[in-house]
Protein backbone atom coordinates (compact mmCIF):
# COMPACT_ATOMS: atom_id res chain seq x y z
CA UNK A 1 17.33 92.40 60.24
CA UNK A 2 14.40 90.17 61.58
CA UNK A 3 10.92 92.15 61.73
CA UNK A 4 7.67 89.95 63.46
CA UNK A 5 4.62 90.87 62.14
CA UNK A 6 1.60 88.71 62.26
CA UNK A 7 0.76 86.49 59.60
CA UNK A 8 -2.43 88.39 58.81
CA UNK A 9 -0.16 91.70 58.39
CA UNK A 10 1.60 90.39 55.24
CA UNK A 11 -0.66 91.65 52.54
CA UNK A 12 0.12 95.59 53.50
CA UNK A 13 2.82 95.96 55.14
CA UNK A 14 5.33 99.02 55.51
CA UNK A 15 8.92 98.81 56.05
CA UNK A 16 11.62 100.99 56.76
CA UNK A 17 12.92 101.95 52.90
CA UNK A 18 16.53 99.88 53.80
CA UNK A 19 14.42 96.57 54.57
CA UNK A 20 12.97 96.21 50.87
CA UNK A 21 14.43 94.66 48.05
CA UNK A 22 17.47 97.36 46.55
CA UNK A 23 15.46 99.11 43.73
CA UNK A 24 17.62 99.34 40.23
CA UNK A 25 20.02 101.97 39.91
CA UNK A 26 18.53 105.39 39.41
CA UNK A 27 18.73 109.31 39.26
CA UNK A 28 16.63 111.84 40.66
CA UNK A 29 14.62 113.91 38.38
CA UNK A 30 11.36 115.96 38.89
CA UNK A 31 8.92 117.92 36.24
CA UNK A 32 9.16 121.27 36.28
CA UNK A 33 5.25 123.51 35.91
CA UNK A 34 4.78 126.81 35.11
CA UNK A 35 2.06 128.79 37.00
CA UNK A 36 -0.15 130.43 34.83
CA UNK A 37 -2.15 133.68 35.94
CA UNK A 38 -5.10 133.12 37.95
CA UNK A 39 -8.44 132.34 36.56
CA UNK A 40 -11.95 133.42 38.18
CA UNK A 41 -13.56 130.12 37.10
CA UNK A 42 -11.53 128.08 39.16
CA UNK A 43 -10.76 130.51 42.22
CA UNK A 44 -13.71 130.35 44.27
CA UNK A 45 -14.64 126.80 46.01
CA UNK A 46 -16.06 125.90 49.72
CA UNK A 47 -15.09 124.00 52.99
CA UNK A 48 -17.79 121.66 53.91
CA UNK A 49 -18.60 121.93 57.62
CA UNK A 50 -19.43 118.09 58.10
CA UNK A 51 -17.43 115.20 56.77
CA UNK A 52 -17.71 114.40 53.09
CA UNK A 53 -16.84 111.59 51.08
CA UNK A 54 -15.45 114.10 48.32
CA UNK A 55 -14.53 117.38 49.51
CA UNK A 56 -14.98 120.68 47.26
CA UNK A 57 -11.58 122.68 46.15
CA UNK A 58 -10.51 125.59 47.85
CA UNK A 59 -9.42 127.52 45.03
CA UNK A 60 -7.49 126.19 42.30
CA UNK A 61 -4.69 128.02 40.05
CA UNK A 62 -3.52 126.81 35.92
CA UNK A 63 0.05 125.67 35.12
CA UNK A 64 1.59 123.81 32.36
CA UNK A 65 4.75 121.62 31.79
CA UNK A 66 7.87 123.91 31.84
CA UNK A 67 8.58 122.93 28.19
CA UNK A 68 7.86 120.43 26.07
CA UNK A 69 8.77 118.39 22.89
CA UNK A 70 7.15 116.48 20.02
CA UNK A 71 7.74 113.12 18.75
CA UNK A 72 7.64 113.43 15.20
CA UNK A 73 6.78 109.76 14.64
CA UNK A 74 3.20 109.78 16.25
CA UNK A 75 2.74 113.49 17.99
CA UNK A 76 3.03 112.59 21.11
CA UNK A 77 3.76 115.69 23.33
CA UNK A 78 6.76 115.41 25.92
CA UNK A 79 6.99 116.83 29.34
CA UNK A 80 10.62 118.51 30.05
CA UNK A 81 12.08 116.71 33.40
CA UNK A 82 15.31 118.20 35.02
CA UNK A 83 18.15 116.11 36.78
CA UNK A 84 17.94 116.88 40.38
CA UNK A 85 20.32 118.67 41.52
CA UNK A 86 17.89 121.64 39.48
CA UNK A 87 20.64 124.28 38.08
CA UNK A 88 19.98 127.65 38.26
CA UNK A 89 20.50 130.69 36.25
CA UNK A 90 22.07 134.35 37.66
CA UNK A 91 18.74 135.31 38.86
CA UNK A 92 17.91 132.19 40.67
CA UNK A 93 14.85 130.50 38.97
CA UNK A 94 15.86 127.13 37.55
CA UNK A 95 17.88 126.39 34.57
CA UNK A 96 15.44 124.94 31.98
CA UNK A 97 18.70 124.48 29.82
CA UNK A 98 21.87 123.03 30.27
CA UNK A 99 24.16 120.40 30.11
CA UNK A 100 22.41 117.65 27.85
CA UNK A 101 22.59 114.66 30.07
CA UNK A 102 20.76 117.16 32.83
CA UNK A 103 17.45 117.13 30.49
CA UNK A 104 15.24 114.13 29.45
CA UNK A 105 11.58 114.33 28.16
CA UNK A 106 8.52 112.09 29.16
CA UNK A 107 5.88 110.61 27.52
CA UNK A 108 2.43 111.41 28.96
CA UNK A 109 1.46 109.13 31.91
CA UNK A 110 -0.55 105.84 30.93
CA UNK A 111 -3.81 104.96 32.63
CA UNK A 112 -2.90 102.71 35.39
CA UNK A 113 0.88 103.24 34.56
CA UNK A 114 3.29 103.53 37.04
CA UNK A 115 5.81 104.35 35.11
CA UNK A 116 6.87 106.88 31.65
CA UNK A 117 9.06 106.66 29.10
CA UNK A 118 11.59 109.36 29.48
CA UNK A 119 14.25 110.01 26.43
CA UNK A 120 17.47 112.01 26.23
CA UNK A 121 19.00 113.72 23.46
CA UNK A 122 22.98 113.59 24.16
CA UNK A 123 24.51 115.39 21.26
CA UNK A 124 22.52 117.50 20.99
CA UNK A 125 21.00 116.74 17.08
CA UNK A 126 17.32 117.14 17.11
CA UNK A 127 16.92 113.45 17.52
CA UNK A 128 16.21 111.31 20.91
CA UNK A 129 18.98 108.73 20.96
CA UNK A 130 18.53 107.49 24.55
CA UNK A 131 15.65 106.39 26.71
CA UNK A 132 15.29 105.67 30.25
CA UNK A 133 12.21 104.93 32.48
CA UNK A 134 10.76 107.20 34.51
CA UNK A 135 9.89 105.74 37.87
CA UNK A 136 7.20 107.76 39.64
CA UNK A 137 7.35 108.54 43.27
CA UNK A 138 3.35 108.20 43.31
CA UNK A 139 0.84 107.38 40.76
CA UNK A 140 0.24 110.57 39.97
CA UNK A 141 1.31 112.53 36.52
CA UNK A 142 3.30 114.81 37.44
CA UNK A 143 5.40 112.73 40.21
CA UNK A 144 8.39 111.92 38.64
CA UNK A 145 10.94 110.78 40.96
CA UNK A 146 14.15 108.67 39.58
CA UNK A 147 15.29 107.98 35.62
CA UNK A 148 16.24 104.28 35.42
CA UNK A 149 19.92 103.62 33.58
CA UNK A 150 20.40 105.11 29.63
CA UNK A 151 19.58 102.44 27.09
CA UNK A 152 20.17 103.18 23.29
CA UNK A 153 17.44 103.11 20.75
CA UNK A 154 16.67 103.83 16.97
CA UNK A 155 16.81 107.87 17.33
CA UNK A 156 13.62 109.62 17.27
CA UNK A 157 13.04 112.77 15.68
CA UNK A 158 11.78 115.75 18.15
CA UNK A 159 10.70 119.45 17.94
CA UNK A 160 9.86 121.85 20.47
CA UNK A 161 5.96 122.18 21.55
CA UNK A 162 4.22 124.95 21.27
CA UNK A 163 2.48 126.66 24.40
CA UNK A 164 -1.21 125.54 22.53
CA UNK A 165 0.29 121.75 22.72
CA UNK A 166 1.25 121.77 25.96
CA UNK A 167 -1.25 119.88 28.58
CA UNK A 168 -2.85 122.17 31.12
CA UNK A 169 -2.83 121.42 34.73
CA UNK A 170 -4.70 122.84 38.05
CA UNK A 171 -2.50 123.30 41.38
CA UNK A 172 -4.12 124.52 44.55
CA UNK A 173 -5.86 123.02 48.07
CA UNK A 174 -9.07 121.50 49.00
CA UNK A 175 -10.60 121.36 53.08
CA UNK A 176 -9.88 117.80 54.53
CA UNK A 177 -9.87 116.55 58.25
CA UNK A 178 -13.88 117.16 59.26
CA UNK A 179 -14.95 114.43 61.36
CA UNK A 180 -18.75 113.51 62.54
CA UNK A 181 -17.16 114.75 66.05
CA UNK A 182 -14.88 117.50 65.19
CA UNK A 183 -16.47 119.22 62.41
CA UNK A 184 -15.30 122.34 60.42
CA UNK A 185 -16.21 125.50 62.04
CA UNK A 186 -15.85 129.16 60.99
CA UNK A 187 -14.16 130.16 63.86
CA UNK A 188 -12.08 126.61 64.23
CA UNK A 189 -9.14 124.52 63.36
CA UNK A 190 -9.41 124.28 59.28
CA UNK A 191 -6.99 121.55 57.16
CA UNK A 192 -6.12 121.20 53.92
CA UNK A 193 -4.47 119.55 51.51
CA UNK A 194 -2.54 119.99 48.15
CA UNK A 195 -4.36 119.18 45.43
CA UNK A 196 -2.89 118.49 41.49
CA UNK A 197 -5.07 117.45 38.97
CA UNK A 198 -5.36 117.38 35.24
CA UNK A 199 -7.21 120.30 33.92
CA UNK A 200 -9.28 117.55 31.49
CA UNK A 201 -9.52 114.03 30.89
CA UNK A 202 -10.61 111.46 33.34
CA UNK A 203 -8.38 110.82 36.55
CA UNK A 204 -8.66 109.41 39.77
CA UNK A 205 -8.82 111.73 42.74
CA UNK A 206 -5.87 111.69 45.43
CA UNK A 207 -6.50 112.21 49.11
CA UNK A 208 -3.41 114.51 49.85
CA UNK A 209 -2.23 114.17 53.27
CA UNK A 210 -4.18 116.78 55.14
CA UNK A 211 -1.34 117.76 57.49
CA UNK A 212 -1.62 121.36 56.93
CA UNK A 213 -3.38 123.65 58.96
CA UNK A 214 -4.77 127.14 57.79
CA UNK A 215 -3.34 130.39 59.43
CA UNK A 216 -5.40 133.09 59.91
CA UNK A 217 -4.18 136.72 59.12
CA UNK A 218 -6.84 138.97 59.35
CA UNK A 219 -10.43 139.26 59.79
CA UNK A 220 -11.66 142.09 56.69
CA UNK A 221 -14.17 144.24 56.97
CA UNK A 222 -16.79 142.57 55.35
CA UNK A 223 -16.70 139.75 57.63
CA UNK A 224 -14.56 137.33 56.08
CA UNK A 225 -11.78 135.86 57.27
CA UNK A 226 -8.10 135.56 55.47
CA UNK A 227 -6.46 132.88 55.40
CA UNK A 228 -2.98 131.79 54.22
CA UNK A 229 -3.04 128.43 53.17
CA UNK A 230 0.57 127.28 51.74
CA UNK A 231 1.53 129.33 48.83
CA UNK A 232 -2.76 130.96 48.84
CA UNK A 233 -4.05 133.59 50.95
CA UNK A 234 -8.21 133.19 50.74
CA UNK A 235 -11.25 134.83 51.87
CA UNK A 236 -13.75 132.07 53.60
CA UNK A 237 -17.30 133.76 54.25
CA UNK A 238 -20.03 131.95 56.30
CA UNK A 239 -21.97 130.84 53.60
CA UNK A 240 -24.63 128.18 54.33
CA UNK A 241 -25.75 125.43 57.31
CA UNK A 242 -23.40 122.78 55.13
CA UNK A 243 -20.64 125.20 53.69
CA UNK A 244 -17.97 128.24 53.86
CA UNK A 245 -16.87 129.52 50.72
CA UNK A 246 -14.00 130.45 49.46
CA UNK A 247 -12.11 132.89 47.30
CA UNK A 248 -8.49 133.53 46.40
CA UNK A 249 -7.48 136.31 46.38
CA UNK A 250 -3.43 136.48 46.00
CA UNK A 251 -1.79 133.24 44.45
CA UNK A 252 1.15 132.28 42.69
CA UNK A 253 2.88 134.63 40.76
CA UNK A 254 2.12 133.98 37.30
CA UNK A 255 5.64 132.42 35.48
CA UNK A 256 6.33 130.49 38.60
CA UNK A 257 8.17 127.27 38.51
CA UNK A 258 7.33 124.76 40.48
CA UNK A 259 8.84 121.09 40.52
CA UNK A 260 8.36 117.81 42.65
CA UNK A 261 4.61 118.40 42.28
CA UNK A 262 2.38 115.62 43.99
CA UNK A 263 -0.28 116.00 46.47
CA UNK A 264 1.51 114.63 49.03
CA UNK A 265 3.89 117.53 49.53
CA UNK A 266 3.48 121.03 49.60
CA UNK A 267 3.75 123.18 46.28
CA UNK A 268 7.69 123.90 46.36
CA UNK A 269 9.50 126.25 43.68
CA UNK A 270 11.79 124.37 41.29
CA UNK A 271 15.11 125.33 42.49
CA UNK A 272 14.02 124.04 46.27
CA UNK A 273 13.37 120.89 47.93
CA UNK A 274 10.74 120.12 50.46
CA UNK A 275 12.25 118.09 53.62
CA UNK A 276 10.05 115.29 52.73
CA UNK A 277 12.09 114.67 49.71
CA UNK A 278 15.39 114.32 52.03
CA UNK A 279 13.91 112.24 54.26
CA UNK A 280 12.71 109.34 51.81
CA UNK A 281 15.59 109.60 49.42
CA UNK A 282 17.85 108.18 52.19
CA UNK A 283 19.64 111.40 53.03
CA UNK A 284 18.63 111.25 56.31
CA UNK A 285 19.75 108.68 58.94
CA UNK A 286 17.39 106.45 61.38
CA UNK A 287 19.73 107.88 64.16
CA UNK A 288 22.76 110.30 64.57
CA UNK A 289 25.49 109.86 67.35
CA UNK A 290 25.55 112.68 69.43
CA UNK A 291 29.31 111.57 70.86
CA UNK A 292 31.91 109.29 70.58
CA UNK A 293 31.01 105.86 71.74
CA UNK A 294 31.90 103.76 74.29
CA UNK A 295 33.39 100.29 72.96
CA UNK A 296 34.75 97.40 75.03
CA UNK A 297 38.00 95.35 74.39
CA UNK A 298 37.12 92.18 75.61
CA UNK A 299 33.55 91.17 77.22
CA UNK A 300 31.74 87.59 78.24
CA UNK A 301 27.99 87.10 77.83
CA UNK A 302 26.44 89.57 79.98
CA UNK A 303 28.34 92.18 79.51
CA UNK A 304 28.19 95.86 77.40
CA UNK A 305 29.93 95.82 74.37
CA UNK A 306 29.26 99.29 73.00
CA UNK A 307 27.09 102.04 74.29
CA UNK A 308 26.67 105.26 72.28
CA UNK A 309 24.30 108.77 73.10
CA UNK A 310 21.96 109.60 70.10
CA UNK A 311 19.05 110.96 68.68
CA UNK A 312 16.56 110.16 65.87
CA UNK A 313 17.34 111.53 62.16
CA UNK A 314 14.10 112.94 61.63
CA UNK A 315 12.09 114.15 65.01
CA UNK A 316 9.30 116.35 66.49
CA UNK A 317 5.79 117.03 68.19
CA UNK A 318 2.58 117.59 67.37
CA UNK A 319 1.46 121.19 66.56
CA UNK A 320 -2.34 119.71 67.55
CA UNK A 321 -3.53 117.29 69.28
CA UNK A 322 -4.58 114.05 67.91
CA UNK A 323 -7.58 113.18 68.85
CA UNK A 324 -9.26 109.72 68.37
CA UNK A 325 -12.80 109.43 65.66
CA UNK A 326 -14.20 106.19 67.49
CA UNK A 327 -15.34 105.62 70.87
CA UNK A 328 -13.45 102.44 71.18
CA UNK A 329 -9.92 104.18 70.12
CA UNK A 330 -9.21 105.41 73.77
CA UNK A 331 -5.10 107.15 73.16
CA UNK A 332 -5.58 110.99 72.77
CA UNK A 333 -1.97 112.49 72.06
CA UNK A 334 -1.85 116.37 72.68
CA UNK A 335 0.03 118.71 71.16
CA UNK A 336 3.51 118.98 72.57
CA UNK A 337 4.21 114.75 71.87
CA UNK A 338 7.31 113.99 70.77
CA UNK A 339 7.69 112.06 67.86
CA UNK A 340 10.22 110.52 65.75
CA UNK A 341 10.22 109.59 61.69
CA UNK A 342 10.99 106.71 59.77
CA UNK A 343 10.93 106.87 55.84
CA UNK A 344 9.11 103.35 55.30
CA UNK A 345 7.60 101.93 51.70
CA UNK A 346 5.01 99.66 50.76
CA UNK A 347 5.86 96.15 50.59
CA UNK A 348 2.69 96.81 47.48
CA UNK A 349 4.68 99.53 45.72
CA UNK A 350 8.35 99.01 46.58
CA UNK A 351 9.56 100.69 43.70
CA UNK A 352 7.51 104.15 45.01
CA UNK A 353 8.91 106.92 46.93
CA UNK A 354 8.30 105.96 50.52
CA UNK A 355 7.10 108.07 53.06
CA UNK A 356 7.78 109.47 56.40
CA UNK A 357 6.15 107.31 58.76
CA UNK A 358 5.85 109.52 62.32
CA UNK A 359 5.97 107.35 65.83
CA UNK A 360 6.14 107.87 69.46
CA UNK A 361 6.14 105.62 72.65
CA UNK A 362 2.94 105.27 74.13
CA UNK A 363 2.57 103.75 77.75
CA UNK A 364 -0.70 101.39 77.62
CA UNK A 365 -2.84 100.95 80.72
CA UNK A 366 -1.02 97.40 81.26
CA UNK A 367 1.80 99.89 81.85
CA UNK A 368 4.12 98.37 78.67
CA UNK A 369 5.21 101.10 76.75
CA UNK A 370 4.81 100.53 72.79
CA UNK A 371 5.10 102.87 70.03
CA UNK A 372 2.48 103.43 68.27
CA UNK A 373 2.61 105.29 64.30
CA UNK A 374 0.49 107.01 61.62
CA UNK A 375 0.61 105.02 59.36
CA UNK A 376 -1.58 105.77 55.82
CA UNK A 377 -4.00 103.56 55.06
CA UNK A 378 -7.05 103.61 52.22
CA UNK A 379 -6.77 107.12 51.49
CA UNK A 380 -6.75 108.26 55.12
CA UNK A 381 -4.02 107.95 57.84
CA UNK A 382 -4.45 105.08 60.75
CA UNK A 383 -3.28 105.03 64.95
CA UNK A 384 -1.25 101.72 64.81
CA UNK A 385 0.75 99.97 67.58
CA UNK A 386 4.16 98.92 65.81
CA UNK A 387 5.38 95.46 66.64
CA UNK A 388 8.86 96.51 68.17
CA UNK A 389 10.05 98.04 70.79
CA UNK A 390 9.18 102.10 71.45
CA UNK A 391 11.76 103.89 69.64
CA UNK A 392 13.21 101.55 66.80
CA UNK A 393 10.23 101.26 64.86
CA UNK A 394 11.31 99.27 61.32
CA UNK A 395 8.09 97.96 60.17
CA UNK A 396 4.12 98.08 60.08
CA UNK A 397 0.81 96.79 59.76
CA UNK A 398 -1.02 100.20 58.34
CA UNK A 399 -4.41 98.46 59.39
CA UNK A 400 -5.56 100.56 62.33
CA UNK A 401 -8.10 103.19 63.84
CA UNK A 402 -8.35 105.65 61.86
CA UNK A 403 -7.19 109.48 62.48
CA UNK A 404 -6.02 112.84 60.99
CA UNK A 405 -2.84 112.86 59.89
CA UNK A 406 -0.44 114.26 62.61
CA UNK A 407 0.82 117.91 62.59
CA UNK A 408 4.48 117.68 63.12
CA UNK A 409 6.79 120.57 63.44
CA UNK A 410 10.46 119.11 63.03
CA UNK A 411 13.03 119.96 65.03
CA UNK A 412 14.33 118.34 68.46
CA UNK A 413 12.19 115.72 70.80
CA UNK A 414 12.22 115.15 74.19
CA UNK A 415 11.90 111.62 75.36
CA UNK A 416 12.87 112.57 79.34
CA UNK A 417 15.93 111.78 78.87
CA UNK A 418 18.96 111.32 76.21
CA UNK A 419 18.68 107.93 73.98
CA UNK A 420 20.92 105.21 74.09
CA UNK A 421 22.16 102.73 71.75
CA UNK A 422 23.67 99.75 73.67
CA UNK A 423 24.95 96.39 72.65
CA UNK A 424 25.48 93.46 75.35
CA UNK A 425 26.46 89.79 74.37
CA UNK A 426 23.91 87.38 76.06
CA UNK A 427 24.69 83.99 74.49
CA UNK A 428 27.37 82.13 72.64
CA UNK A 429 27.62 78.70 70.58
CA UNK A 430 29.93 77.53 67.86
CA UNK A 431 27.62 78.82 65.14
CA UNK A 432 26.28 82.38 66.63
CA UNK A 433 27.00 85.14 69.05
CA UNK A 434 23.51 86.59 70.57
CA UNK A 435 23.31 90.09 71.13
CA UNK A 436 20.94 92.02 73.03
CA UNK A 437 20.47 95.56 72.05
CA UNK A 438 18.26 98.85 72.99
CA UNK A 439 17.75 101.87 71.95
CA UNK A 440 16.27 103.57 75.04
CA UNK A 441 16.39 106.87 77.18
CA UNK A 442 19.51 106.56 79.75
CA UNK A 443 18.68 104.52 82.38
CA UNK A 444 15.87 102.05 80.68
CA UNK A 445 17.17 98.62 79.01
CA UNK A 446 14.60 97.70 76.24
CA UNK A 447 16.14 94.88 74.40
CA UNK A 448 15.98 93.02 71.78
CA UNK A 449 17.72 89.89 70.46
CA UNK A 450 19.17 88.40 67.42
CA UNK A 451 21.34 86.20 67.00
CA UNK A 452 24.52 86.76 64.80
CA UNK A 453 25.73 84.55 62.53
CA UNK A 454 30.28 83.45 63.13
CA UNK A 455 31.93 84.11 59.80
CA UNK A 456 34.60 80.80 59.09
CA UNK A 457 37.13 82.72 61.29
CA UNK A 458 34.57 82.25 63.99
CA UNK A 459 34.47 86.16 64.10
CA UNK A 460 30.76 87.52 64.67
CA UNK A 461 30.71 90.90 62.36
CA UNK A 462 28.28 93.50 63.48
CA UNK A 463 27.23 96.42 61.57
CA UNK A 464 26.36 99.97 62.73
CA UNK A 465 25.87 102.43 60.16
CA UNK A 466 29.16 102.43 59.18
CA UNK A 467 31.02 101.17 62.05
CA UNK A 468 31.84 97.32 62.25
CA UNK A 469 32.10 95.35 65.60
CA UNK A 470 33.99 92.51 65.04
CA UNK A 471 33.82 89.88 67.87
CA UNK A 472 35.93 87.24 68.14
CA UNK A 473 36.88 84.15 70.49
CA UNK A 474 39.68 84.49 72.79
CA UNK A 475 41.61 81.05 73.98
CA UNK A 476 39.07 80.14 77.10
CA UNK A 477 36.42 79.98 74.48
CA UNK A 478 34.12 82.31 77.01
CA UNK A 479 35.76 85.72 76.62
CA UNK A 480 35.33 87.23 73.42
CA UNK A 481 37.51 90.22 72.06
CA UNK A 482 36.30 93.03 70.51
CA UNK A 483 37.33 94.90 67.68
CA UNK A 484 36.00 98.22 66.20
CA UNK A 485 36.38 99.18 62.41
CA UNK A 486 36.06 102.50 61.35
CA UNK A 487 35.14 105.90 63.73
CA UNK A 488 31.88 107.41 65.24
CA UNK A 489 32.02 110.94 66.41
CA UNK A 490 29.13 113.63 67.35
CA UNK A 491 27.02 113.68 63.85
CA UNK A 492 28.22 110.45 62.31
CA UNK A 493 25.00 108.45 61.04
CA UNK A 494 24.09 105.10 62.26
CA UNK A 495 20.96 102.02 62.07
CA UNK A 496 20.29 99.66 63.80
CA UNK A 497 22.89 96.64 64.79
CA UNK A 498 22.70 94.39 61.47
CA UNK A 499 24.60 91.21 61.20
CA UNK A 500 27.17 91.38 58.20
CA UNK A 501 28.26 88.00 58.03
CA UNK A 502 24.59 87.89 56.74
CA UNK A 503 24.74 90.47 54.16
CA UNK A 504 27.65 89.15 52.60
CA UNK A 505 26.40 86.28 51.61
């Protein structure tokens, strides 16, 4: 797959997860927390009304590790990390036992790590016999992602921490999104954003992704309005000219478990999943066929080859508008937008979780359309025009004007009109078939080409999901047969054409 970006895009650029490098072979695994009961000292906070560089908490609850362990050799204290699927016990919560090869243990996160040592104790004899790195999904401690493959080692003597031993933790929000135009009111739009930091110790402070939007559910009769705000309700009180404060007053239950705890996703119990995590561990599809396709037998340049209805894997609109912070950034996109989602990493940290990029065609006052994406960039979350056409987005600059992340609420898009996935041959010569192909609403043709390398047999082999197209030269040397390997029905996943004779080698 060919991607154009400008030279001067190189340094940062995002790409849809399948595009990088494959990653070594790994298993999911996450860190499960315990929340702890609720402490005054950290449940009040404030919601600045202007934009601030560094934005006070909300409110803020305690949690610890799950469980943890002990080296014997130097005391190190190890965090308890579960094998995802998480098991669970009769009652539901997660299984913090189990099967030995379901349990590892990981060292404390280095400064400027990105990754932790993780060990395993297979049979079961007090001693750590196996280690395997921990690959983090962001830099953050608690965002253990994947276990690299077992590898013996000398075996390590263990015993179980006690609760004093274990290292404390703070989940809960903090106000985000206030612009020098669109400032936080007490009777307006308020965002947050998960927050998870150490409880001591020096750390650097994450952004979140400020995609969340308060709900209001009831004004009390002091004045104050509640809020819920993800797994918080909290009082906010006008307060002063610069600041609402803030007071929880119902959080997590104390004895709680949480797991997959970053700021970049909302605080999820330990047995559960949040849809991000689908979406950027490839179990979701670019697109899904919504029918059986339409495949030619034999075809000459110019002609259709395969034409199939579909939609996009992950899809939505806005819940608010999105509305641009300079006066030169002219594209306003109002609630109701469709949009469409591609999980895309960092060509800077490939080996990171990547993230759901969100895109939708934009028609420019030139009248092209192009899609344009948030894309995050330095903390914050940039407009960017992709460099493709409006609904195949594969790859990005993130350099752009800047914005508030987009509010999406998943579920179907409208577009006008059903999308298309079509194929036509446009070019032949002894070394390469050209194909054209678009992914468009019915009726529009937005192509592009690539050319497609002929295997020895001469045979061109196209790629879609997991249907192969293979095209091959009939007697007159113009017409071109077509053959189709493997079946595509309503719900089958597919990608974009890629050209196999490629891949193989």
């Amino acid at each position: 797959m060919h991607i154009k970006l400008p030279a001067a895009a190189l340094g940062c650029v995002m790409l849809a997860s399948g595009a990088l490098a494959a990653e070594p072979v790994t298993v999911e695994a996450t860190i499960p927390i315990e929340i702890l009961a609720v402490d005054p000292a950290i449940a009040t906070g404030g919601i600045p009304l202007q934009r601030t560089w560094s934005a006070p908490r909300i409110a803020m609850q305690p949690a610890r590790p799950a469980r943890g362990a002990v080296l014997e050799k130097n005391g190190d204290v190890l965090t308890l990390a579960l094998l995802i699927p998480v098991q669970k016990s009769a009652d539901g919560r997660a299984r913090l036992d189990g099967p030995a090869d379901r349990i590892a243990w990981c060292a404390p996160l280095r400064f400027m790590a990105n990754a932790l040592n993780c060990y395993q104790d297979l049979d079961s004899d007090g001693k750590f016999e196996t280690t395997r790195l921990g690959l983090l999904g962001t830099d953050e401690a608690l965002a253990l992602s994947r276990l690299q493959e077992p590898k013996p080692i000398e075996p390590l003597a263990y015993r179980a921490a006690n609760d004093a031993e274990l290292p404390r933790f703070q989940v809960g929000y903090r106000a985000c999104g206030a612009t020098v135009d669109q400032p936080h009111s007490f009777d307006g739009e308020l965002r947050f954003a998960t927050v998870v930091r150490r409880a001591e110790g020096v750390q650097w402070p994450k952004s979140g992704r400020c995609d969340s939007i308060a709900r209001l559910i009831e004004t009390t009769p002091d004045g104050a309005k509640r809020f819920e705000m993800g797994r918080f309700k909290v009082d906010v009180r006008e307060s002063t000219e610069q600041e609402l404060s803030t007071r929880l007053v119902e959080g997590i239950a104390p004895g709680t478990l949480l797991a997959h705890v970053r700021t970049s996703w909302p605080l999820t119990d330990a047995t559960e999943r949040p849809a991000e995590a689908e979406a950027v561990t490839g179990n979701t599809s670019f697109l899904v066929a919504l029918g059986k396709p339409a495949i030619a037998t034999r075809a000459k340049a110019g002609d259709e080859i395969f034409s199939v209805e579909v939609r996009h894997g992950l899809s939505g609109t806005l819940e608010v508008d999105s509305e641009p912070r300079l006066k030169r950034d002219k594209i306003r996109l109002p609630a109701g937008t469709p949009v469409y989602g591609i999980a895309m990493r960092s060509n800077l940290t490939p080996l990171q979780d990547a993230e759901v990029i969100w895109c939708t065609p934009f028609q420019r006052p030139d009248g092209k359309q192009r899609a344009h994406c948030f894309a995050p960039y330095l903390g914050g979350t940039s407009l960017v025009e992709a460099y493709s056409t409006p609904y195949a987005v594969r790859g990005i600059d993130p350099q752009g004007r800047g914005r508030n992340p987009p509010v999406v609420a998943r579920g179907p898009a409208d577009f006008g009109a059903p999308l298309v996935l079509s194929l036509k041959i446009t070019e032949v010569d002894q070394k390469s078939v050209s194909i054209a192909w678009s992914l468009a609403p019915r009726g529009q043709w937005l192509p592009s080409e690539w050319g497609f390398r002929r295997a020895r047999n001469q045979n061109a082999l196209i790629l879609i999901g997991e249907l192969l197209l293979k095209i091959g030269p009939v007697d007159d040397g113009q017409t071109f047969a077509v053959t189709a390997v493997g079946e595509v029905d309503a719900g089958t996943a597919l990608d974009l054409p890629a050209d196999a004779v490629r891949l193989l080698r």
